[in-house]
Protein backbone atom coordinates (compact mmCIF):
# COMPACT_ATOMS: atom_id res chain seq x y z
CA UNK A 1 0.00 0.00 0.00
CA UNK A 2 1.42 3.23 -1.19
CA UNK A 3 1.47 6.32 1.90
CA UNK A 4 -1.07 8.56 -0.09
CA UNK A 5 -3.34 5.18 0.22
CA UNK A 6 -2.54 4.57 3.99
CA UNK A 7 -3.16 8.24 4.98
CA UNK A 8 -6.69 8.47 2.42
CA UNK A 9 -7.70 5.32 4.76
CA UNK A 10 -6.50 7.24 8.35
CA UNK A 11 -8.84 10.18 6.94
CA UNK A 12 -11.21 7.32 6.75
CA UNK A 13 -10.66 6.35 10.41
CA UNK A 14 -10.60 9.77 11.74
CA UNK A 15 -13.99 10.56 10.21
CA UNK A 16 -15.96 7.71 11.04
CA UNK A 17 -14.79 8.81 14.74
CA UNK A 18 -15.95 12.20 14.13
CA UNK A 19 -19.45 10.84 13.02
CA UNK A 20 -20.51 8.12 15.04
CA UNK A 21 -21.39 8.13 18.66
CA UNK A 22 -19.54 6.83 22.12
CA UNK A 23 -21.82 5.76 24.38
CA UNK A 24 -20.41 5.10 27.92
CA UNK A 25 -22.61 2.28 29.95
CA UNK A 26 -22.04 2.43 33.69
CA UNK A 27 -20.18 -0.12 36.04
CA UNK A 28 -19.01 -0.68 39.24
CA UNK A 29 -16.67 -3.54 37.80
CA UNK A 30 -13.51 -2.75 36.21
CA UNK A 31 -13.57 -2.86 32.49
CA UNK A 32 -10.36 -5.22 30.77
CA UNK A 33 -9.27 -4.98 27.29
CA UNK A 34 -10.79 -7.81 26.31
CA UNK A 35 -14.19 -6.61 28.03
CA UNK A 36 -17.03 -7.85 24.82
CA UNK A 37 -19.03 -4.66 25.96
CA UNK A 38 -16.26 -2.19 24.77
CA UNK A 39 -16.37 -1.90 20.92
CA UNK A 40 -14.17 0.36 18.56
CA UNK A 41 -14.95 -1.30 15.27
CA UNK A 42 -15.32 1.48 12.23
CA UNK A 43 -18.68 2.40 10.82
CA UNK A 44 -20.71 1.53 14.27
CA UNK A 45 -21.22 3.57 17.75
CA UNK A 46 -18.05 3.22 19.93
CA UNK A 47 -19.22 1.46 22.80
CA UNK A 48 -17.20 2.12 26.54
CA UNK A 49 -17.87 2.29 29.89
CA UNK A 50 -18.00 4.78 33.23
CA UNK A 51 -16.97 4.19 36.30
CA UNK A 52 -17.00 6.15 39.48
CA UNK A 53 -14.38 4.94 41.58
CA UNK A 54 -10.41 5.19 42.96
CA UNK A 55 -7.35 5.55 40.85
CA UNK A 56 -3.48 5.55 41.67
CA UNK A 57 -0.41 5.75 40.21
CA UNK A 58 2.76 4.77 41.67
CA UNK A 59 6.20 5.72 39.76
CA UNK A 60 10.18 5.35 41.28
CA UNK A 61 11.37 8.43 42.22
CA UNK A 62 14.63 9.43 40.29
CA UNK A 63 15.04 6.49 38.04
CA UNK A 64 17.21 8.44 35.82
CA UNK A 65 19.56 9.04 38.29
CA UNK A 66 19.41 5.70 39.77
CA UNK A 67 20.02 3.90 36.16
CA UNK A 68 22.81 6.21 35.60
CA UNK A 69 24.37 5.48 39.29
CA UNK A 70 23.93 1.78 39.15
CA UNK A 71 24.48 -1.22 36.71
CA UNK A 72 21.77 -1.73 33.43
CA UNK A 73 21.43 -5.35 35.23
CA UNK A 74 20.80 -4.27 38.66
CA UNK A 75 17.98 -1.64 37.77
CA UNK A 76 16.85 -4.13 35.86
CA UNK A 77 15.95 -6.69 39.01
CA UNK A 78 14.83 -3.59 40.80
CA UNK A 79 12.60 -2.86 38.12
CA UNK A 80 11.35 -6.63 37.29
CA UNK A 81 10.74 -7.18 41.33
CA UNK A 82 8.96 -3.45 42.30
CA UNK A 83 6.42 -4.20 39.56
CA UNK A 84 5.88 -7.58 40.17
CA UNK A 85 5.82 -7.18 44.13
CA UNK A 86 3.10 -4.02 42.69
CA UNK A 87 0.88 -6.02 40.62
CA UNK A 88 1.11 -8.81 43.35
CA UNK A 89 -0.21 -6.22 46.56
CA UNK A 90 -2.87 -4.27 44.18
CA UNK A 91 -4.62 -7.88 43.17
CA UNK A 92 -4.26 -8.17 47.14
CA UNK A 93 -6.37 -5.11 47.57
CA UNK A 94 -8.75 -6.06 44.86
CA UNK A 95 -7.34 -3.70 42.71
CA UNK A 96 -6.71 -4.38 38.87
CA UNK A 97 -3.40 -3.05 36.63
CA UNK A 98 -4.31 -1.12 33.93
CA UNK A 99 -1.34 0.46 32.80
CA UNK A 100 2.63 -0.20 33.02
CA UNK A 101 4.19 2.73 31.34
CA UNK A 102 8.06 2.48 32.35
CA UNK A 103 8.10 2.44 36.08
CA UNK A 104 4.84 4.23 36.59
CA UNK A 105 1.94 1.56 37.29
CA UNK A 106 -1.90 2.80 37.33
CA UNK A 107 -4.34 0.59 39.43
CA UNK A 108 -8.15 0.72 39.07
CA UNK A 109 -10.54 -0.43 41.68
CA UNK A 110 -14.14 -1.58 42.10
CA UNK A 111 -16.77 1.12 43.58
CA UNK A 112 -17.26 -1.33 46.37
CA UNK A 113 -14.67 -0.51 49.29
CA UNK A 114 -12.74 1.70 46.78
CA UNK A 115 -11.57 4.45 49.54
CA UNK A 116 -10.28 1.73 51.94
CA UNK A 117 -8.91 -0.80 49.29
CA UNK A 118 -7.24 2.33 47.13
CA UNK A 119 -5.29 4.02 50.51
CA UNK A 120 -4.04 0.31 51.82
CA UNK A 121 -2.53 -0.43 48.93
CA UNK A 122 -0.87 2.73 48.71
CA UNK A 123 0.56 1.68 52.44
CA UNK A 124 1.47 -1.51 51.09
CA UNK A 125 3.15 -0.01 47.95
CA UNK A 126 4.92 2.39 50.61
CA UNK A 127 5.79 -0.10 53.21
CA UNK A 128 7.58 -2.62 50.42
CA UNK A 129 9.50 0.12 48.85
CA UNK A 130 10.58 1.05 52.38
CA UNK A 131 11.02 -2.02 54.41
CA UNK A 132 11.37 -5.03 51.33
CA UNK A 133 13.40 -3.01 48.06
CA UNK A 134 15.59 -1.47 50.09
CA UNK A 135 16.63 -4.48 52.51
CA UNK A 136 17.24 -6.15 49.26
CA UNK A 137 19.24 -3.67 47.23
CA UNK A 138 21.63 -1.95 49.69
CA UNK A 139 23.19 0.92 48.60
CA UNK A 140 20.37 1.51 46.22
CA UNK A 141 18.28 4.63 47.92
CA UNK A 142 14.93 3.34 45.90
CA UNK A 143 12.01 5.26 46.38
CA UNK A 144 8.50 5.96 45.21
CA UNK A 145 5.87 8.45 44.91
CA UNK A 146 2.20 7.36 45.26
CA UNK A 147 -0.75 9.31 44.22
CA UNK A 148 -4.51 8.55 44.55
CA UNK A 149 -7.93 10.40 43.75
CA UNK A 150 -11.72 9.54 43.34
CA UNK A 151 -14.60 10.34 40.41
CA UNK A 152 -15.85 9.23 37.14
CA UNK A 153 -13.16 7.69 34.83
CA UNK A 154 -14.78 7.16 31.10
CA UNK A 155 -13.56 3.80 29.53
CA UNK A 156 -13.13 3.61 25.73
CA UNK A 157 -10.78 0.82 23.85
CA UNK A 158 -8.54 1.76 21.09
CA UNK A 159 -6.55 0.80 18.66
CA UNK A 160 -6.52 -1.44 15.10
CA UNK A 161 -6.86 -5.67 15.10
CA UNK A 162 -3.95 -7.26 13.98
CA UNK A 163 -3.54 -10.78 13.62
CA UNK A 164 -0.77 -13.22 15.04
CA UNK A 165 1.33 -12.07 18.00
CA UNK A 166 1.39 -8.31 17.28
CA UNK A 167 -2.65 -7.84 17.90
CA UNK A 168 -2.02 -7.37 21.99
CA UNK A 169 0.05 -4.50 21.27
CA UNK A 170 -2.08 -2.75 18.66
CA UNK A 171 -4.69 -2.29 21.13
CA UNK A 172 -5.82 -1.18 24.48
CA UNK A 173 -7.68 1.16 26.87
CA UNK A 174 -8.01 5.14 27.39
CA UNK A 175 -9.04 5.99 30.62
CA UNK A 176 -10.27 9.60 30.56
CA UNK A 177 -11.39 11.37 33.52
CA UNK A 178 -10.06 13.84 35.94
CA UNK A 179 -9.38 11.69 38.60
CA UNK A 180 -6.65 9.83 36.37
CA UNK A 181 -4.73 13.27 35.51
CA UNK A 182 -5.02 14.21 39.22
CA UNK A 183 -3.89 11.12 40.91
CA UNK A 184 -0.72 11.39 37.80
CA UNK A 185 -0.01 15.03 38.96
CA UNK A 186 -0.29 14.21 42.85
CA UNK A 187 1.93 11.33 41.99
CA UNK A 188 4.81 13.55 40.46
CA UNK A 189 5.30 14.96 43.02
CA UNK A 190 4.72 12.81 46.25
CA UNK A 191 8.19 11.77 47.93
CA UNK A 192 9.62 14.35 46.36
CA UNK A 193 11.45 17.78 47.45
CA UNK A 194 10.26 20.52 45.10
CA UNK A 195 12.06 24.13 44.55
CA UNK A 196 9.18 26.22 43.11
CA UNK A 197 9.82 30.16 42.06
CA UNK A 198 7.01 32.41 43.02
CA UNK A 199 5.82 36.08 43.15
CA UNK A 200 4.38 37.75 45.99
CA UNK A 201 2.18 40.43 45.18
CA UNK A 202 1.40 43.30 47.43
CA UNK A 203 -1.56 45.13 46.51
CA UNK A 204 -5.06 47.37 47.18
CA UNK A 205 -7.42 44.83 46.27
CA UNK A 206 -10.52 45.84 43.68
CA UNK A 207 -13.71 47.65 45.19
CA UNK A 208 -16.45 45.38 44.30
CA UNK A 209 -18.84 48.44 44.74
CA UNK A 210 -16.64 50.50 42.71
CA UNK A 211 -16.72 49.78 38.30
CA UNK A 212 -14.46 50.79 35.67
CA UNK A 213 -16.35 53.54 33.36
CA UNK A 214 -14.00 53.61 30.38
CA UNK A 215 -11.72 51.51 27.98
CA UNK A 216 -8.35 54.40 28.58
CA UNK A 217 -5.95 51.90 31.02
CA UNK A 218 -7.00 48.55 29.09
CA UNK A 219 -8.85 47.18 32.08
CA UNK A 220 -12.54 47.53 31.05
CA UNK A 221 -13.04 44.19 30.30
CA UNK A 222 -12.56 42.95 33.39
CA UNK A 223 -15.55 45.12 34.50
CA UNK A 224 -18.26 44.87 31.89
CA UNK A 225 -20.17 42.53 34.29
CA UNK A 226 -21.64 44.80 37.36
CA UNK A 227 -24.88 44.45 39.58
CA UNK A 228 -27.14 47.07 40.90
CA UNK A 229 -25.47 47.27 44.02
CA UNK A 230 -22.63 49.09 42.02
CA UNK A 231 -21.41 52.40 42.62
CA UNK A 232 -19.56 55.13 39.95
CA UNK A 233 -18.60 57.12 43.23
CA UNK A 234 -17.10 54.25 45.06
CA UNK A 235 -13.06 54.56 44.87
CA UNK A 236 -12.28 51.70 42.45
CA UNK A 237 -9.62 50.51 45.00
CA UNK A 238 -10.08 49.83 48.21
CA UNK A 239 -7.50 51.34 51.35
CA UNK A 240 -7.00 47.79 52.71
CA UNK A 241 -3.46 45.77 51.66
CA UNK A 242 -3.60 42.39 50.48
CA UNK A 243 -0.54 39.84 49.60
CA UNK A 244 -0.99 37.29 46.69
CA UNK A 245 1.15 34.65 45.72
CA UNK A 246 1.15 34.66 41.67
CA UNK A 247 3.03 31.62 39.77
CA UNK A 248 5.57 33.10 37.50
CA UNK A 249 3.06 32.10 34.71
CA UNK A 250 0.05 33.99 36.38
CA UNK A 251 2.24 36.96 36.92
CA UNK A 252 3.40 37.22 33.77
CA UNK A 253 -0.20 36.99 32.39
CA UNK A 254 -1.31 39.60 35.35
CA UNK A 255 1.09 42.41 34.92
CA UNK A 256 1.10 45.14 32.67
CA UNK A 257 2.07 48.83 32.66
CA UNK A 258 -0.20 52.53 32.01
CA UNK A 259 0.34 54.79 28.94
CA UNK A 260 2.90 56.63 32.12
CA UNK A 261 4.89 53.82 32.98
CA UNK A 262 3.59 52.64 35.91
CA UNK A 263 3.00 49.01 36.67
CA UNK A 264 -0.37 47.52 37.78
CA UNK A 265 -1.68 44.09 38.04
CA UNK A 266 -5.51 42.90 37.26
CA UNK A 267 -6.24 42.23 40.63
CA UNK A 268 -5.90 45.50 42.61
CA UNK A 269 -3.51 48.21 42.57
CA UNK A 270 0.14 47.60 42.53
CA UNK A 271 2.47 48.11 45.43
CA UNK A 272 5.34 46.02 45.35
CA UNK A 273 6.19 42.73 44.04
CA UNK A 274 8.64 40.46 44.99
CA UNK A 275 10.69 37.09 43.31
CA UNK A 276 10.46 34.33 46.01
CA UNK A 277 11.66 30.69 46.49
CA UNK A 278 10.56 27.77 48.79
CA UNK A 279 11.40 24.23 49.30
CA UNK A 280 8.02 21.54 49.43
CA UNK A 281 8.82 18.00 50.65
CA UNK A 282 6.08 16.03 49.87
CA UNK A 283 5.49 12.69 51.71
CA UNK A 284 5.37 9.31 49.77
CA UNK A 285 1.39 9.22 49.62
CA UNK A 286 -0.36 11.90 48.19
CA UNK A 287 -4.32 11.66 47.93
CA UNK A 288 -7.14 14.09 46.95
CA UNK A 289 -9.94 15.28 49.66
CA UNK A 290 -12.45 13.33 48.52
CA UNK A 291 -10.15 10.01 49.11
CA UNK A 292 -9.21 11.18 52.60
CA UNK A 293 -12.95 12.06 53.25
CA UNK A 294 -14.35 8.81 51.84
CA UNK A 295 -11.68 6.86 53.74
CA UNK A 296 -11.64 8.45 57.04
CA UNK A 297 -15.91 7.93 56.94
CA UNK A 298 -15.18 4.03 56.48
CA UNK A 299 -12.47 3.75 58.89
CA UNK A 300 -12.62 6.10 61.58
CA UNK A 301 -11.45 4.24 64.22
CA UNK A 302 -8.41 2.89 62.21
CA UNK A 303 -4.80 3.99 63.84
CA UNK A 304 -3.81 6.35 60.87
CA UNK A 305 -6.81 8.26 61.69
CA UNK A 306 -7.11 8.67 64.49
CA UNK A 307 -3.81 9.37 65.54
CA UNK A 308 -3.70 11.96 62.49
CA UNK A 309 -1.00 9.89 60.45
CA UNK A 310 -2.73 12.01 57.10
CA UNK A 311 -1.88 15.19 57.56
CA UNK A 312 -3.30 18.50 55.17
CA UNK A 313 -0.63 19.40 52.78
CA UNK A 314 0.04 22.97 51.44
CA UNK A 315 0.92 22.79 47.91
CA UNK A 316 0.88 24.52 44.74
CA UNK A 317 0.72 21.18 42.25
CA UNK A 318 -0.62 21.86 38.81
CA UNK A 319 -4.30 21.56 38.30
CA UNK A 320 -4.70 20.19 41.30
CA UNK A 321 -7.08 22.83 43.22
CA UNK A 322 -8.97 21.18 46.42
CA UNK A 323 -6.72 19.99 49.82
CA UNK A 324 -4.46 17.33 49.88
CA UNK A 325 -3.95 15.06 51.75
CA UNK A 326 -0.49 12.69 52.75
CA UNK A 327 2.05 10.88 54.82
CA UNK A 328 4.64 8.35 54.82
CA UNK A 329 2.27 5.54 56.66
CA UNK A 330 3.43 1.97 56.58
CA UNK A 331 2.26 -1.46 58.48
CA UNK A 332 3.20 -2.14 62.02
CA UNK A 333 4.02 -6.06 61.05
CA UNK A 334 5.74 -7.88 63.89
């Protein structure tokens, strides 16, 4: 097949997906690749699934610098008995694999028991990298982050059939959802010390009373909407002083500067800025409120809670926006 035939039958492909419908059937079961109720065949409706339930995602901390510290073969064992020893403890806690993506491993559970199922594997998961990798590999400092959140994940199956050995790997499942991309993010950075640049702001915050009458500074727009309560005479500032921590990115975006010279910011008038630095260390486990909430509700008189082993972490992690929740919490075996 010639490359102007292969790419007139992709066009194919990607408008038959633009023209037929997905229809997502819910479960409280973990869909499989090999799941009969997922379809992706061209020319029908794409069949998948929903489920509202716990995710997590567990990846080695620093496995660049590990492989380049340490021999190909021993990384290799580390590699071969973290993931197995992972797959082993999630099937313990009635969790299913879904994804092995390098040394990152994604585990699915059922609805039923998800909270309490999702957060002890995550101690087990700690407690073996901690207590079982490391006793193992001296001299290897092994780690890994853990991260965990709970909502709808939507279920679809992709790829082409081959036949013969190569039809495995030419398929497999998307799982798309928020709680996937938050329990990634929360997993990037759990175990992990993290040197993040910031701005603070000091500033006279906006009068809420007060509304912008004209388009001369460039900052109409972000006054067009105004209730009755409004006021043309109210000072369009107000006398109090505010501090805001700004992201280099939202800074960037927020600053700007008068026909004069002078600088101002979209949130209040401009009295000082300043470049900051701070050092996070986040713990091994990282989970989202609603985890920590639907746990602590199914196990409140467990020992992590209430001796406050899950403690409220301040962070700034990308698009992650409610409380988090961590801590390093392993088994007391004896």
């Amino acid at each position: 097949m010639s490359i102007k035939n292969i790419i007139q039958e992709i066009e194919g492909d990607v408008i038959d997906v633009t023209k037929t419908s997905f229809i997502h059937n819910e479960t409280r079961v973990v869909p499989y690749a090999g799941d009969s109720e997922l379809t992706y065949e061209r020319g029908k409706d794409k069949k998948g699934k929903k489920i509202t339930t716990c995710v997590l995602y567990v990846d080695v901390r620093n496995s660049v610098a590990l492989t380049e510290k340490h021999h190909t073969q021993t990384m290799g064992r580390i590699y071969t008995a973290f993931t197995k020893a992972v797959l082993k403890v999630a099937r313990h806690h009635n969790g299913h694999t879904r994804n092995i993506i390098g040394d990152r491993v994604m585990v699915v559970f059922p609805t039923k028991n998800c909270y309490t199922n999702a957060v002890d594997c995550a101690i087990s998961i700690n407690h073996i990298s901690q207590f079982v990798i490391q006793k193992h590999f001296s001299g290897v400092d092994f780690k890994c982050g853990i991260g965990i959140d709970f909502g709808e994940l939507r279920v679809i199956k992709v790829g082409i059939q081959r036949n013969g050995n190569e039809n495995g790997e030419n398929k497999g499942l998307v799982w798309v959802g928020y709680p996937a991309n938050i329990a990634s993010r929360l997993t990037d950075v759990a175990n992990k010390k993290i040197e993040e640049t910031y701005f603070e702001v000091t500033q006279n915050p906006i009068n809420p009373m007060a509304f912008w009458p004209g388009p001369g500074l460039g900052l109409s727009s972000l006054f067009r909407e105004r209730s009755h309560s409004n006021n043309p005479k109210a000072p369009f500032y107000l006398s109090t002083i505010e501090k805001v921590e700004m992201t280099p990115e939202v800074f960037a975006n927020s600053i700007a500067q008068y026909d004069n010279g002078e600088l101002y910011t979209k949130g209040g008038k401009l009295i000082k800025f300043e470049k900051k630095t701070r050092t996070t260390v986040y713990p091994n486990i990282l989970m989202t409120d609603s985890v920590f909430k639907g746990f602590k509700a199914a196990n409140p008189q467990r020992k992590c809670i209430l001796k406050n082993f899950w403690t409220e972490q301040k962070h700034n992690i990308k698009n992650v926006n409610g409380k988090v929740f961590g801590g390093r919490v392993t088994w007391g075996l004896t």
